[in-house]
Protein backbone atom coordinates (compact mmCIF):
# COMPACT_ATOMS: atom_id res chain seq x y z
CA UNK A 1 250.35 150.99 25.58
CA UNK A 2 246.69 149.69 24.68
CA UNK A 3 246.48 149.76 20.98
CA UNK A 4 242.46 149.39 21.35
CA UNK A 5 241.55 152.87 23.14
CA UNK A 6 243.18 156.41 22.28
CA UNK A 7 246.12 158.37 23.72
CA UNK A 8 243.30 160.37 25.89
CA UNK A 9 241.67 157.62 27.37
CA UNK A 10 245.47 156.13 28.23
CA UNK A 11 246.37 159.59 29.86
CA UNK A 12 243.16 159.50 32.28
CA UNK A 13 243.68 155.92 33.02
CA UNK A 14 247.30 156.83 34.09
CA UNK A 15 246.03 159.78 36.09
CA UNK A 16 243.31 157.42 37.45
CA UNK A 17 245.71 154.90 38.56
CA UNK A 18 248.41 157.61 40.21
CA UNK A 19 245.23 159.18 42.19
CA UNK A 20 244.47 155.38 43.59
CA UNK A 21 247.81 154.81 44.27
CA UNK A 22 248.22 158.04 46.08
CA UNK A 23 245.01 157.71 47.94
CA UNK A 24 245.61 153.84 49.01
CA UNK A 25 249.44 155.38 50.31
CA UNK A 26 247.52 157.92 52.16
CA UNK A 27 245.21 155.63 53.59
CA UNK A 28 248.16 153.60 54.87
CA UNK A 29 249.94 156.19 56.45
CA UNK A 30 246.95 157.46 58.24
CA UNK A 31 246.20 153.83 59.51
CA UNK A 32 249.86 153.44 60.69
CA UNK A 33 249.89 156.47 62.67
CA UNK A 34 246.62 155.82 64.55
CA UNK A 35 247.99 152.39 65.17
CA UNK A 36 251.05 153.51 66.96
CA UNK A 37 250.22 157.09 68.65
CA UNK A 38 248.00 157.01 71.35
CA UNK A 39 247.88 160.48 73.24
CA UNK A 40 248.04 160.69 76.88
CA UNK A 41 244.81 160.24 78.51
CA UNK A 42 244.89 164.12 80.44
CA UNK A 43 246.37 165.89 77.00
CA UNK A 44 243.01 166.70 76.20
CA UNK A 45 242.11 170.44 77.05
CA UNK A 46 238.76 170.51 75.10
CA UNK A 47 237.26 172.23 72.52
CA UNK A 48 238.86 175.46 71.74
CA UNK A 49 235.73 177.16 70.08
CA UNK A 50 233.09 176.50 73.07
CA UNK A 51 233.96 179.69 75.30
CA UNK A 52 233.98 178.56 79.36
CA UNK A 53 230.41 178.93 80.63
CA UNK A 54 230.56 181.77 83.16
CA UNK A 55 229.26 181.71 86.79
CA UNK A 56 225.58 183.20 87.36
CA UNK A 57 226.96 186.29 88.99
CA UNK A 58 229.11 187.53 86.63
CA UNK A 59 226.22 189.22 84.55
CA UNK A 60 223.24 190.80 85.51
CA UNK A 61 221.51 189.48 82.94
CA UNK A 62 221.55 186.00 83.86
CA UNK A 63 220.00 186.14 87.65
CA UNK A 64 215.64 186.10 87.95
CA UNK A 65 214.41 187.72 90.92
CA UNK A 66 211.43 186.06 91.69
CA UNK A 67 208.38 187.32 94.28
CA UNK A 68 207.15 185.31 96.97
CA UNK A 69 204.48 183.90 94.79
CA UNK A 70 206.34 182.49 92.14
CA UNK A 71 208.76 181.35 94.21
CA UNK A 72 206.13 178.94 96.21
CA UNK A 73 204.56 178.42 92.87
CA UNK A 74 208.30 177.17 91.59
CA UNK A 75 208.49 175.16 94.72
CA UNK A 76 204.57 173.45 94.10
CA UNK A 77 205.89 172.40 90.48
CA UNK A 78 209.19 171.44 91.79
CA UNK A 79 207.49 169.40 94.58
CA UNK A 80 204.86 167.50 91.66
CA UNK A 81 208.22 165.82 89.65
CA UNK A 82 207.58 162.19 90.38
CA UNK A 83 211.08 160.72 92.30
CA UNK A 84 211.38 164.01 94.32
C-alpha cells in the first residue's frame, strides 16, 4: 500500500482504522437510539440493588427506649434548633 513503512506498521494501521470505524458506528447507533426512545415517565421502578427501607417496628433492634430524662433532655436540644 505505502511503500515507505513495513507490512507491520500497514497491518496496525488497518486494525487502527477498523477499531475507529467500528467505534465512530457505535457511537452513532448509541446517539440514534437515545434520540428516538424516550421511556415512559412512571416505567421507572428504581434501583434494584437498594433493598426497601423497613418500618421501625419490624426489628427490635431499631427502636431506643429512652427514660424520662433523656427524653426532656432530647426535647431541650430539639427546642435550641434555630427556626423551631
Amino acid at each position: 500500500m505505502f511503500p515507505s513503512i513495513t507490512l507491520a506498521q500497514e497491518i496496525g494501521l488497518a486494525v487502527l482504522l477498523v477499531a475507529a470505524l467500528v467505534w465512530v458506528i457505535g457511537l452513532g447507533h448509541m446517539m440514534w437510539d437515545s434520540r428516538f426512545h424516550h421511556p415512559e415517565p412512571g416505567a421507572f421502578d428504581g434501583l434494584t440493588v437498594i433493598p426497601t427501607q423497613r418500618a421501625a417496628a419490624t426489628h427490635p433492634l431499631e427502636t431506643v427506649e429512652l427514660t424520662e430524662a433523656e427524653e426532656q433532655a432530647f426535647a431541650g436540644l430539639v427546642r435550641s434548633f434555630p427556626g423551631t
